[in-house]
Protein backbone atom coordinates (compact mmCIF):
# COMPACT_ATOMS: atom_id res chain seq x y z
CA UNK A 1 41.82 -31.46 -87.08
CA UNK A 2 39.33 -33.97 -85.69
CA UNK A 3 41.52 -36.66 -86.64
CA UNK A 4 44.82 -35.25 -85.79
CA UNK A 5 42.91 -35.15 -81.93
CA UNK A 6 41.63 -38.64 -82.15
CA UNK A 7 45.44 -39.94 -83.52
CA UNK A 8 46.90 -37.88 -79.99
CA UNK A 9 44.70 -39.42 -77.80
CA UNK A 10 45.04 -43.02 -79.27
CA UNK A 11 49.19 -42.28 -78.75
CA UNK A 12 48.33 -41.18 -75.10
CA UNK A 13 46.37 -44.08 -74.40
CA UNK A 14 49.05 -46.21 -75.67
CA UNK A 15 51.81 -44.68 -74.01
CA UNK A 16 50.10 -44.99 -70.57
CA UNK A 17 49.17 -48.84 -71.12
CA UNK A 18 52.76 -49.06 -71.86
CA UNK A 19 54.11 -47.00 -68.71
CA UNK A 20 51.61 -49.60 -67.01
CA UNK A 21 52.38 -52.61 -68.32
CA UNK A 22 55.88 -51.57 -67.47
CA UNK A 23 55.04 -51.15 -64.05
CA UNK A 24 53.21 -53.82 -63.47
CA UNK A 25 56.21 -56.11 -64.45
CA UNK A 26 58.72 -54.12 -62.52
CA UNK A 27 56.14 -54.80 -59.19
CA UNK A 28 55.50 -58.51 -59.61
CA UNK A 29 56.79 -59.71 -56.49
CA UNK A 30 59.31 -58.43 -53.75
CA UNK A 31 59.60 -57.37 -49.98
CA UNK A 32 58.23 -53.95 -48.88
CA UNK A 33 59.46 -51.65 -48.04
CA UNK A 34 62.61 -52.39 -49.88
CA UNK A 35 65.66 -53.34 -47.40
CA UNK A 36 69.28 -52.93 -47.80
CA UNK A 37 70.06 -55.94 -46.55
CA UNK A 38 69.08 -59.52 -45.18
CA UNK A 39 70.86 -62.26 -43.31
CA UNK A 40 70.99 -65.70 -44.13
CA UNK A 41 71.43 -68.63 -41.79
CA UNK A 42 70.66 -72.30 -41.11
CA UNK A 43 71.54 -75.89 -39.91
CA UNK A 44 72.91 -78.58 -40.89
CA UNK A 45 73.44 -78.17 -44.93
CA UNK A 46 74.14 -81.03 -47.54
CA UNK A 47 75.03 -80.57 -51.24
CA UNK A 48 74.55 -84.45 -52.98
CA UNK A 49 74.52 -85.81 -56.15
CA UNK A 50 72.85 -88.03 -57.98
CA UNK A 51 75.62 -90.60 -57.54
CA UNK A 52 75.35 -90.03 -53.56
CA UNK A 53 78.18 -88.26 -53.62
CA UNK A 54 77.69 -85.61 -50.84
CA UNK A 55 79.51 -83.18 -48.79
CA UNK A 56 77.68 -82.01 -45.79
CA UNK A 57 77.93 -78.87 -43.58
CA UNK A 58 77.50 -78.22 -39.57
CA UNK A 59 75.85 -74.89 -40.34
CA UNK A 60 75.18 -71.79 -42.69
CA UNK A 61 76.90 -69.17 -40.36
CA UNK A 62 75.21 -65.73 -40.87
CA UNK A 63 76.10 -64.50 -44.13
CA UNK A 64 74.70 -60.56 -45.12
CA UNK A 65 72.54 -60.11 -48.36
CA UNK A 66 73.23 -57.01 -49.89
CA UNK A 67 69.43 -56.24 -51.88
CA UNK A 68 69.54 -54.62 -55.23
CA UNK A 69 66.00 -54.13 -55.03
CA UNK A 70 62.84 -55.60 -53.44
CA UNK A 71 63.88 -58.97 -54.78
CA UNK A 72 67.00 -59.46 -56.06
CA UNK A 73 70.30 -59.36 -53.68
CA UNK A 74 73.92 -60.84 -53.18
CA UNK A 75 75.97 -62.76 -51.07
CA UNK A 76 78.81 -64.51 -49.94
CA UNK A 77 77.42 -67.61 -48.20
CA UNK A 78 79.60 -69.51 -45.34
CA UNK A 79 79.24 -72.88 -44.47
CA UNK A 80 81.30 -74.24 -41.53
CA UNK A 81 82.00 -77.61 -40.52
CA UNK A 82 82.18 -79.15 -44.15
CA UNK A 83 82.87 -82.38 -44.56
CA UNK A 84 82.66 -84.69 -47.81
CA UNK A 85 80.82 -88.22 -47.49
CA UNK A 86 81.41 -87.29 -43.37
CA UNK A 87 84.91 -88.24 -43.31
CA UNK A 88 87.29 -85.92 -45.10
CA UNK A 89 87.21 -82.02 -44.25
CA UNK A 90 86.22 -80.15 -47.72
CA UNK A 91 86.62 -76.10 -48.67
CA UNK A 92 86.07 -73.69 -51.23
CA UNK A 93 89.32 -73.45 -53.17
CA UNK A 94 91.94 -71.54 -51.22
CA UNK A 95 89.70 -71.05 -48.04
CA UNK A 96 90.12 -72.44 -44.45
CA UNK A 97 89.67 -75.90 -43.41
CA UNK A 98 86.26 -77.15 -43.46
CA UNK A 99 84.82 -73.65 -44.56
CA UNK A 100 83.18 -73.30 -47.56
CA UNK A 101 82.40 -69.53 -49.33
CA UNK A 102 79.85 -69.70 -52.33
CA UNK A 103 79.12 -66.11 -53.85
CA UNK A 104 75.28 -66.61 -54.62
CA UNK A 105 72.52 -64.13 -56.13
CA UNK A 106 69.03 -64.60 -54.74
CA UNK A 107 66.22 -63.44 -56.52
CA UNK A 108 62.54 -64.22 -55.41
CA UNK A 109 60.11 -66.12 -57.60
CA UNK A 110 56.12 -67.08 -57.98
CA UNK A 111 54.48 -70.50 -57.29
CA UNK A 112 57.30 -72.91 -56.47
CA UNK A 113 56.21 -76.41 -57.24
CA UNK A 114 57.45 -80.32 -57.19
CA UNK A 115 57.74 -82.23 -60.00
CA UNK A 116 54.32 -83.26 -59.77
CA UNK A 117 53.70 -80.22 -60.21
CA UNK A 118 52.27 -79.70 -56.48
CA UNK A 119 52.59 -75.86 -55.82
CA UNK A 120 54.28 -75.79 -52.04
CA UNK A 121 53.76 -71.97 -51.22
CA UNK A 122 53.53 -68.53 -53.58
CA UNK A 123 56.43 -67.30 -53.15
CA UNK A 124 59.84 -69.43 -53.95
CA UNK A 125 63.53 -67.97 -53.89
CA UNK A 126 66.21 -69.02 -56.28
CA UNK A 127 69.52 -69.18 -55.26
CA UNK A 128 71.76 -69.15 -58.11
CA UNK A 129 76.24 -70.09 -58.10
CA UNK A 130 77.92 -66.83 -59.24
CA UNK A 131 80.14 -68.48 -62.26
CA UNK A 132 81.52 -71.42 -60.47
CA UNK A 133 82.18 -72.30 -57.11
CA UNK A 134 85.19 -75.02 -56.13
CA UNK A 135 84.96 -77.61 -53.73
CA UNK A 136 88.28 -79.29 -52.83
CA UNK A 137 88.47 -82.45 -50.31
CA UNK A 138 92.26 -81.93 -49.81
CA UNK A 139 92.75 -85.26 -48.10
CA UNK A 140 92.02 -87.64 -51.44
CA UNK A 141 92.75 -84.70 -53.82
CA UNK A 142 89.16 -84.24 -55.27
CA UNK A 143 88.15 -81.49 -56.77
CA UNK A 144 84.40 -80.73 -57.15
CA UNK A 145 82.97 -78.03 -59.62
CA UNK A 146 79.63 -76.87 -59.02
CA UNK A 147 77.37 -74.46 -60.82
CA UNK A 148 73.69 -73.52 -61.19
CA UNK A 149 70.99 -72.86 -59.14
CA UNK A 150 69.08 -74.24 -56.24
CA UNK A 151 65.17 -73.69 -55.58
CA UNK A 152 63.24 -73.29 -52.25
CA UNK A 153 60.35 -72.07 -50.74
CA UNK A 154 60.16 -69.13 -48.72
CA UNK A 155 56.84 -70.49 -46.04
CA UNK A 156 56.48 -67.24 -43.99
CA UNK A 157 53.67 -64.90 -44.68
CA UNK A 158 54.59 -60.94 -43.12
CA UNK A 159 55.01 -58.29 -42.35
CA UNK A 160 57.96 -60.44 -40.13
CA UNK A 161 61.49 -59.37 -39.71
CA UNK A 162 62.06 -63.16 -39.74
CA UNK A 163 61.30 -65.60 -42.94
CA UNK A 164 61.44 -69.14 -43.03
CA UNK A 165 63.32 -70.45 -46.46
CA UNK A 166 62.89 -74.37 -47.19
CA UNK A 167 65.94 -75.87 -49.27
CA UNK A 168 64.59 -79.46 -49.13
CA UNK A 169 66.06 -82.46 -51.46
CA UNK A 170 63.66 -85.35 -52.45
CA UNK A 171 66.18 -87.74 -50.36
CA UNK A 172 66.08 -91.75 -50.15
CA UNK A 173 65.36 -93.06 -53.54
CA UNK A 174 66.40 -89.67 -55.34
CA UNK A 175 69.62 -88.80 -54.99
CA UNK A 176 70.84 -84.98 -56.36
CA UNK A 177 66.82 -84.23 -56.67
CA UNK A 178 65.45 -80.85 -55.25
CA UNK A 179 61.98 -80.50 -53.77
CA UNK A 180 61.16 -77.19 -55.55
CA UNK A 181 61.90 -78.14 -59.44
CA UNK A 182 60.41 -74.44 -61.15
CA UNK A 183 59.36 -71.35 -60.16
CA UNK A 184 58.27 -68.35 -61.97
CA UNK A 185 59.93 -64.93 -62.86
CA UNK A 186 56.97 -63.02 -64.61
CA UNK A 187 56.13 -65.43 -67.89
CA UNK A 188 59.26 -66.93 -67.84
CA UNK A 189 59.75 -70.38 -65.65
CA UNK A 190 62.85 -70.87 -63.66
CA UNK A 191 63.78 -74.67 -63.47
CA UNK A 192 66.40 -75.76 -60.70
CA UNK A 193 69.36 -76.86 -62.31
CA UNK A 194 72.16 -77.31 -59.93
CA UNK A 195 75.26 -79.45 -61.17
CA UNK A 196 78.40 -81.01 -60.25
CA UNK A 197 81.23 -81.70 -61.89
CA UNK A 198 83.85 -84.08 -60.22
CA UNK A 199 87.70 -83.57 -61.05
CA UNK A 200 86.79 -81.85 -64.11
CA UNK A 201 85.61 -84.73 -65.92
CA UNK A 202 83.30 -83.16 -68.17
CA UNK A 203 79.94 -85.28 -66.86
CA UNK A 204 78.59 -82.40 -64.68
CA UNK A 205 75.78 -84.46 -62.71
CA UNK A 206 72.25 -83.41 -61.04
CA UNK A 207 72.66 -81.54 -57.14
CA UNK A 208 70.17 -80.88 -54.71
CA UNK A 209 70.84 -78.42 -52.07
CA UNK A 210 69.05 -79.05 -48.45
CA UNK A 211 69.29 -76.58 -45.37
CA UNK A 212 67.97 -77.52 -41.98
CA UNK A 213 66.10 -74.74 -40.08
CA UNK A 214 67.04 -72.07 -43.07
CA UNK A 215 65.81 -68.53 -42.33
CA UNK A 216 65.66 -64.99 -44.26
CA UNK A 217 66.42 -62.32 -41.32
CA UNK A 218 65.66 -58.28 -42.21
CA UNK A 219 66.62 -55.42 -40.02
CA UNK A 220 63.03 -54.97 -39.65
CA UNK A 221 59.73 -56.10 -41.07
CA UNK A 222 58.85 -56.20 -44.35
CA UNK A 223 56.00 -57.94 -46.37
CA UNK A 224 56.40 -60.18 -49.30
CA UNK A 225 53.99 -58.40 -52.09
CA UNK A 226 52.45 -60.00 -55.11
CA UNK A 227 50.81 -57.28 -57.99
């Protein structure tokens, strides 16, 4: 009987190690209290490649997150004022003139850092292409493919209703090379790995993704939280 008691209690203890373990995971990093929604917006935006290729945008008009939980939401991001290499007006597939719509899933990581491995803040967003987004630059008939996802930085530390997210590229000297090169997602590391393809040539290329002045707005405050 003794040891049918000691056998329970060792599956109890178990069990709630497990149910902790489980809920430590679940908790690792989000903003609380959990909104519905967010609101992304920002400046002057430029997608480039490695072989300078760019296509550059006036501004990230406000585009709603929909949040599937304390970190992980959806969106349809616009860009207005698109332009490729500054000359030629370029759009999503099928869209309006010079407007660009990339559906995008954000999800919030740990320790963004540089490939020097330099951590820039402790929390980091990823923003990853839903399947693939098309870029056309109707004037010379190009057709740009890009897929992937972009790292950042989010700077501000809350409770704020207003957070500060840094999309940054290396710039002169590194063409198509992103600031914030991994993050984490519990053990696993997230690397950035945004690529484009041009004209469906098969030789997808590095992208970096910068965003002047880019900002995380919530219907009211909430606090970034790290278990």
């Amino acid at each position: 009987m003794k040891r049918m008691k000691l056998i329970g209690l060792m599956l109890l203890a178990v069990f709630a190690l497990g149910a902790f373990a489980a809920a430590t995971a679940s908790a690792e990093e989000g903003f609380l209290p959990t909104p519905k929604t967010a609101t992304a917006l920002g400046g002057t935006s430029i997608l480039e490649t490695a072989s300078k290729a760019n296509i550059t945008c006036t501004s990230l008009d406000d585009s709603t997150i929909t949040m599937e939980n304390d970190k992980h939401g959806k969106a349809t991001l616009q860009w207005l004022g698109c332009k490729a290499e500054g000359l030629f007006g370029a759009n999503s597939l099928g869209d309006k003139a010079e407007v660009i719509l990339a559906e995008v899933l954000f999800l919030v990581c740990l320790d963004p850092t540089n490939a020097a491995g330099t951590l820039i803040d402790n929390f980091g967003v990823i923003g990853e292409v839903v399947g693939k987004l098309h870029l056309e630059v109707p004037a010379v008939g190009a057709l740009t493919i890009v897929t992937g996802a972009a790292l950042g930085a989010i700077l501000t530390t809350g409770p704020a209703k207003l957070w500060i997210m840094e999309f940054n590229r290396v710039g002169t000297g590194s063409p198509g090379a992103q600031v914030v090169t991994d993050c984490k997602q519990g053990t696993t590391t997230i690397l950035h790995n945004l690529l484009s393809e041009l004209n469906e040539n098969k030789k997808p290329e590095a992208a970096s993704e910068n965003v002047a002045s880019g900002l995380l707005q919530f219907p009211s405050e909430v606090e970034l939280m790290d278990s």
